[in-house]
Protein backbone atom coordinates (compact mmCIF):
# COMPACT_ATOMS: atom_id res chain seq x y z
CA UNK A 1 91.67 130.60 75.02
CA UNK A 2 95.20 131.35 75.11
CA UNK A 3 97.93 128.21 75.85
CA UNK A 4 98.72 129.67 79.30
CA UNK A 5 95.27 129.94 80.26
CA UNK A 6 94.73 126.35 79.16
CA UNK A 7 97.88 124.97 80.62
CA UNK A 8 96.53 126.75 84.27
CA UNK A 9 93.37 125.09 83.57
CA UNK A 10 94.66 121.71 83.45
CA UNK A 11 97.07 122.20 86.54
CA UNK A 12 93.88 122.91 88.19
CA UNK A 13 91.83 120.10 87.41
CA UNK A 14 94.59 118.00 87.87
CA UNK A 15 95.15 119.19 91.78
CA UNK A 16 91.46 118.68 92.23
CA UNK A 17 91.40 115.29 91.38
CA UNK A 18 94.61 114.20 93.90
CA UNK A 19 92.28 116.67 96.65
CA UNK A 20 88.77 114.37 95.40
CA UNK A 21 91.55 111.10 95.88
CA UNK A 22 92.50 112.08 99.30
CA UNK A 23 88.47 113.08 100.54
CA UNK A 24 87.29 109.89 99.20
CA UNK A 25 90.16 107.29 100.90
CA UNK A 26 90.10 109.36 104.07
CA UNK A 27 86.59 109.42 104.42
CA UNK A 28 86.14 105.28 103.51
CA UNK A 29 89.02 104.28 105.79
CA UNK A 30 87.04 106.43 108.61
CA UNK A 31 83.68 104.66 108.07
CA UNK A 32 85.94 101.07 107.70
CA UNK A 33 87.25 102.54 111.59
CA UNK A 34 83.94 103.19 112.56
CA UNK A 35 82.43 99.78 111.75
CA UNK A 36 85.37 97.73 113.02
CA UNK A 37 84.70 99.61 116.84
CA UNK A 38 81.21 99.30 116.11
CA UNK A 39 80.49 96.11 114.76
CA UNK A 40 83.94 93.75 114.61
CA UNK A 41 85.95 94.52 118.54
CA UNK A 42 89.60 93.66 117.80
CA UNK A 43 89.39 93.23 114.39
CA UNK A 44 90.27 94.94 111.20
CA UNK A 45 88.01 93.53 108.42
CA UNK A 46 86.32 96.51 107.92
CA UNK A 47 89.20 99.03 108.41
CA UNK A 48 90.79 96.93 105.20
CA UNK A 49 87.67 96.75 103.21
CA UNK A 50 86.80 100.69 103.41
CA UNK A 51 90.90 100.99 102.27
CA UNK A 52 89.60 99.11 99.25
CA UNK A 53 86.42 100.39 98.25
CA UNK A 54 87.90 104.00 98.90
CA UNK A 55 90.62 103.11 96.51
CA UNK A 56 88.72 101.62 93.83
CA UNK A 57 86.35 104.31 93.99
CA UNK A 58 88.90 107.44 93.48
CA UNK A 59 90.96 105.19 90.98
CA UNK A 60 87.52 105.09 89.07
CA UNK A 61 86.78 108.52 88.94
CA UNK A 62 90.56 109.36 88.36
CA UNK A 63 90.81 107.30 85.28
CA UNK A 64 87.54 108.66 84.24
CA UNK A 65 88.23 112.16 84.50
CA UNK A 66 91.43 112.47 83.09
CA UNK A 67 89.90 110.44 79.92
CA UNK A 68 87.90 113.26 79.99
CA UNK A 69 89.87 116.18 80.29
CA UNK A 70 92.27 114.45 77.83
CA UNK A 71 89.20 113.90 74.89
């Protein structure tokens, strides 16, 4: 495999991962929505915990992957 082809590759991977980041955060902070209207009226407890675990989630698989791609 050629350095260009390698180099495209990795750009590749690399916008798929920020793409994964973006799915995985919007799609937490949308269930946190739903279970504040459903379950908490007027608060936000949920809203900020689905921030979180959506966070720590993609930050996970982040790190992870780009150990991987890296090894």
């Amino acid at each position: 495999m050629s350095k260009k082809d390698n180099s495209v590759k990795r750009w590749a991977i690399l916008s798929a991962i920020g793409i994964e980041m973006g799915v995985i955060i919007f799609v937490f902070v949308k269930l946190g929505l739903w279970l504040d209207t459903e379950y908490n009226s007027g608060g936000k407890l949920f809203l900020i915990l689905g921030t979180f675990v959506g966070i720590s989630i993609s930050l996970y698989l982040v790190i992870k992957q780009t150990n991987k791609l890296n090894s």
